[in-house]
C-alpha atoms as a PDB file:
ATOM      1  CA  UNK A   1      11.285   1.280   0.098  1.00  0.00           C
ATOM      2  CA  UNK A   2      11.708  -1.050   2.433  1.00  0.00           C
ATOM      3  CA  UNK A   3      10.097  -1.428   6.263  1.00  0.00           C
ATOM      4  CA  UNK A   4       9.070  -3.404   9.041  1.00  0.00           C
ATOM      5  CA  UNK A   5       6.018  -3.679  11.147  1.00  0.00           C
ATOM      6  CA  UNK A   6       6.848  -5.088  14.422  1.00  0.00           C
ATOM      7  CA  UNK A   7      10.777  -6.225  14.194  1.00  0.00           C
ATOM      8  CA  UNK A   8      13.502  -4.769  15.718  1.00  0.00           C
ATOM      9  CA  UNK A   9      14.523  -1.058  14.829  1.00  0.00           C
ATOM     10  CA  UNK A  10      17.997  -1.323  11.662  1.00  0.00           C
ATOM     11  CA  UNK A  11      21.115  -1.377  13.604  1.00  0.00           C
ATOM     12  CA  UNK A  12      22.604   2.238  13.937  1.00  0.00           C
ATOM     13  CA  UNK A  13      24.206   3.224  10.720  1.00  0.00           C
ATOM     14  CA  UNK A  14      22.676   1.584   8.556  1.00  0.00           C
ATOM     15  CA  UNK A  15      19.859   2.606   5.621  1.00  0.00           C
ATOM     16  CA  UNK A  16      16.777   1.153   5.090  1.00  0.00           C
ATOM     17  CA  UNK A  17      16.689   2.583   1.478  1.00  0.00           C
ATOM     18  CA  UNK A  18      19.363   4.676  -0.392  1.00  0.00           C
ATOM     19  CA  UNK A  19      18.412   7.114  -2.479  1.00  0.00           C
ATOM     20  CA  UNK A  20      19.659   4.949  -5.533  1.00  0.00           C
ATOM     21  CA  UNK A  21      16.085   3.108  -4.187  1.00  0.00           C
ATOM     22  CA  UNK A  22      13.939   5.694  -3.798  1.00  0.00           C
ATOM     23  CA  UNK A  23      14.762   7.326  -7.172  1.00  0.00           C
ATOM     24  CA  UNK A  24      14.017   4.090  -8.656  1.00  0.00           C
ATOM     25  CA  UNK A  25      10.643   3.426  -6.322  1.00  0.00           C
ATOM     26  CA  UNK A  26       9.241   7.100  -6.570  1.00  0.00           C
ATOM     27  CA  UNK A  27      11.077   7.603 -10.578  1.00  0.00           C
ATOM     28  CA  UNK A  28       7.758   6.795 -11.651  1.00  0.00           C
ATOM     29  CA  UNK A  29       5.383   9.998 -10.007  1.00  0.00           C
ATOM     30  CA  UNK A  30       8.741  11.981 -11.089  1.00  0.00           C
ATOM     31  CA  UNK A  31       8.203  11.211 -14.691  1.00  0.00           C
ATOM     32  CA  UNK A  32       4.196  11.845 -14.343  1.00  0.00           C
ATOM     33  CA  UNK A  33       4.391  15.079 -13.041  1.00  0.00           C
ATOM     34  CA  UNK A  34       7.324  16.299 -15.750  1.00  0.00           C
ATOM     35  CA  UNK A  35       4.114  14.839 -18.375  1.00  0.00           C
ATOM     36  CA  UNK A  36       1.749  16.953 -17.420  1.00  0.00           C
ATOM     37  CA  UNK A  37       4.042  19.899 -16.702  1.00  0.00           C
ATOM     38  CA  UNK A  38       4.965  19.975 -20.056  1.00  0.00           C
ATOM     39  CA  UNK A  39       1.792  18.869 -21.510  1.00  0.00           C
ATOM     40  CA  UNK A  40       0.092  21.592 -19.941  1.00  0.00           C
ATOM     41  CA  UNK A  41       2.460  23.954 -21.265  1.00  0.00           C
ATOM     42  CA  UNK A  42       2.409  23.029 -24.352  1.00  0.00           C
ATOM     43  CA  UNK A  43      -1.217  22.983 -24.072  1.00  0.00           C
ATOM     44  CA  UNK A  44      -1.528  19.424 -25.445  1.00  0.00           C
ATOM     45  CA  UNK A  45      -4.373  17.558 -24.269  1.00  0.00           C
ATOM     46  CA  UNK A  46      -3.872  15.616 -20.779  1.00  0.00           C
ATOM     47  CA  UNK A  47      -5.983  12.344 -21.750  1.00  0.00           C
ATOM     48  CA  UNK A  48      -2.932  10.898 -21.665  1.00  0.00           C
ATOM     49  CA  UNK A  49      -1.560  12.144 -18.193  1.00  0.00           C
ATOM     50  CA  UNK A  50      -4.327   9.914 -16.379  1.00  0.00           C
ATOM     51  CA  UNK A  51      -2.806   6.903 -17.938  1.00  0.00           C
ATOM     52  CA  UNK A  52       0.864   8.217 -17.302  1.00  0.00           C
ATOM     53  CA  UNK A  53       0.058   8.390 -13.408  1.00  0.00           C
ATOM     54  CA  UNK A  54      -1.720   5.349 -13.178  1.00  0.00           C
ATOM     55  CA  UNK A  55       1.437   3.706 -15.022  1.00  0.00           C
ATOM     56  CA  UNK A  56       3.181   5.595 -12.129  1.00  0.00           C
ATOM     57  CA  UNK A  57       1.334   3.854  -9.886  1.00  0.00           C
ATOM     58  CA  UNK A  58       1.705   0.451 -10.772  1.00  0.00           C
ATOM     59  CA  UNK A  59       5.316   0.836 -11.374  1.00  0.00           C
ATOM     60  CA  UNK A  60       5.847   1.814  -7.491  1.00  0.00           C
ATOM     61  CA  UNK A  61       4.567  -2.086  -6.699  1.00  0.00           C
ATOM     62  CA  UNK A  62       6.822  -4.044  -8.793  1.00  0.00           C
ATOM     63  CA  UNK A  63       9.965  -1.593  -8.433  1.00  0.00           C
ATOM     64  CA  UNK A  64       9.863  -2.301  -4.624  1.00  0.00           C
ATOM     65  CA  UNK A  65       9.173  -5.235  -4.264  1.00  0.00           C
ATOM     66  CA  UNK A  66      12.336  -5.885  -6.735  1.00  0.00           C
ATOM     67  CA  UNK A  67      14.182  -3.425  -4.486  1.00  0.00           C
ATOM     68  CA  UNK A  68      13.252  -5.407  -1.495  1.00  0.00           C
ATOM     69  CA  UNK A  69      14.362  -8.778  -3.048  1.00  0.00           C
ATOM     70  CA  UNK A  70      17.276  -7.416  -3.917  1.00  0.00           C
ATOM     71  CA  UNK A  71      18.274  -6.210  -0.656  1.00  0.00           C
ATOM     72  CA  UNK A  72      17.403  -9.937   1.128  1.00  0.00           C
ATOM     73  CA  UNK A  73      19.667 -11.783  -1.739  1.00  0.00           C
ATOM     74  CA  UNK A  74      22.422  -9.017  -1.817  1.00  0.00           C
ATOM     75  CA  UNK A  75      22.436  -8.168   1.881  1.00  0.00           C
ATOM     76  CA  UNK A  76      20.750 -10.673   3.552  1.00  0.00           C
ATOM     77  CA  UNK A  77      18.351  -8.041   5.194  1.00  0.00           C
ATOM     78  CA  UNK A  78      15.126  -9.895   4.718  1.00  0.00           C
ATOM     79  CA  UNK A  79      13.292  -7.184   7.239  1.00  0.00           C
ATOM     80  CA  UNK A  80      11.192  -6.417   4.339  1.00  0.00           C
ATOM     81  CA  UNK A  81       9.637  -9.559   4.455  1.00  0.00           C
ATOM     82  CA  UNK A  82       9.402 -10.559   8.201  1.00  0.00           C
ATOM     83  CA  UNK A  83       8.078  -8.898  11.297  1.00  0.00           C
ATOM     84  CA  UNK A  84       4.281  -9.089  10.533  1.00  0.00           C
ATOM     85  CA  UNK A  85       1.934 -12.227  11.088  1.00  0.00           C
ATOM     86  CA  UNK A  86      -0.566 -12.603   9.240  1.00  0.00           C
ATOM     87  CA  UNK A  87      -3.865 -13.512  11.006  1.00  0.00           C
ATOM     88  CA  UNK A  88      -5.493 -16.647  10.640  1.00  0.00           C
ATOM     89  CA  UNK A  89      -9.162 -17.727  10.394  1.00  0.00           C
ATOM     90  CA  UNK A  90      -9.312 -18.593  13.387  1.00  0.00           C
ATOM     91  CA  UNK A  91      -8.162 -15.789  15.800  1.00  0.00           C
ATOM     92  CA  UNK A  92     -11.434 -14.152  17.418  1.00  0.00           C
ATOM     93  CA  UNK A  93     -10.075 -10.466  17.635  1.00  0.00           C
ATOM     94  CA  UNK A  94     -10.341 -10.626  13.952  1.00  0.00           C
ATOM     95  CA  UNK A  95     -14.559 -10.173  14.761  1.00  0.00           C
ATOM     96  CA  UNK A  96     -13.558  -7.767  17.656  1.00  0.00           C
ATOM     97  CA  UNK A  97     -11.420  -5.414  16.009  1.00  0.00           C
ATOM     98  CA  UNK A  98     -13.963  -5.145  12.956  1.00  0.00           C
ATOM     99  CA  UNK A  99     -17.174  -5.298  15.185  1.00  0.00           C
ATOM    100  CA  UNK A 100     -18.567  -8.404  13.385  1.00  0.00           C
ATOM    101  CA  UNK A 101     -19.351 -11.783  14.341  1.00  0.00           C
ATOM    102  CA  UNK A 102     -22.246 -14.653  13.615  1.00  0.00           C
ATOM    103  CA  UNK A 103     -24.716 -12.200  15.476  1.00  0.00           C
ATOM    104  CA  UNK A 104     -24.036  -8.908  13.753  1.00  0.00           C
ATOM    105  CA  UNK A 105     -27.015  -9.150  11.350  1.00  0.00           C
ATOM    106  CA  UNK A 106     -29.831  -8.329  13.819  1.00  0.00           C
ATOM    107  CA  UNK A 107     -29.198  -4.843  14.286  1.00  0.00           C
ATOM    108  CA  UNK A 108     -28.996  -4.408  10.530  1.00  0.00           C
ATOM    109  CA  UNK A 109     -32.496  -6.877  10.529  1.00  0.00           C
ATOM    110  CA  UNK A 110     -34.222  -5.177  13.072  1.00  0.00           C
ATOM    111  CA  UNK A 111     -33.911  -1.852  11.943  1.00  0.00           C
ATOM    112  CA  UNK A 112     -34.684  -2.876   8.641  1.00  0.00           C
ATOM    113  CA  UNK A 113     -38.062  -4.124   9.734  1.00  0.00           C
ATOM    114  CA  UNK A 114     -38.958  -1.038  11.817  1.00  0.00           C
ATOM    115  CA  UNK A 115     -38.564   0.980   8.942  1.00  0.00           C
ATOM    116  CA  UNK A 116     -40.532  -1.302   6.851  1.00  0.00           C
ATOM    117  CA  UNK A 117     -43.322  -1.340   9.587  1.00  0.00           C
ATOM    118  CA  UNK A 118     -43.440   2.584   9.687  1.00  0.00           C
ATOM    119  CA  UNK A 119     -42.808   2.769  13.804  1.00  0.00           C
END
């Protein structure tokens, strides 16, 4: 299941995952839900279906990541893997974006002491 952030749209004609892929990627909830179908019908206890989705779950990670490595040594489409920087310490509109910064304490502080002061 492979995608880009901010590079350039695939050329037209061309997939960005076949369904070879996604069977493989999504295989995993597939198998859960067939579990605890037929557990449930066969009125079986489902302790087990909680750890047969979470193994669901963590298969999706691996699996597409594979897929995507894969596709960059097989096809040379490494889109997977480019098109998004990753910030650095020391970009500012990290503090912007998340409305912190060295002065975002005082509110927190202040109010904090008014409450302790009963005003």
């Amino acid at each position: 299941m492979t995608r880009t952030f901010d590079g350039p749209p695939a050329p037209a004609g061309t997939l960005r995952s076949t369904r070879t892929e996604r069977a493989i990627v999504l295989g995993g909830f597939a198998a859960a839900a067939l579990w605890t179908a037929v557990s449930a019908a066969l009125g079986s206890g489902l302790e087990a279906a909680g750890a047969v989705w979470l193994a669901a779950v963590v298969w999706t990670v691996p699996a597409s990541f594979a897929l995507a490595l894969r596709r960059g040594f097989c096809r040379r489409d490494w889109s997977a893997f480019t098109g998004y920087r990753l910030p650095d310490g020391r970009d500012e509109r990290i503090d912007w974006a998340t409305q912190t910064g060295s002065y975002a304490w005082e509110p927190v502080a202040e109010e904090h002491e008014r409450l302790m002061r009963s005003d």
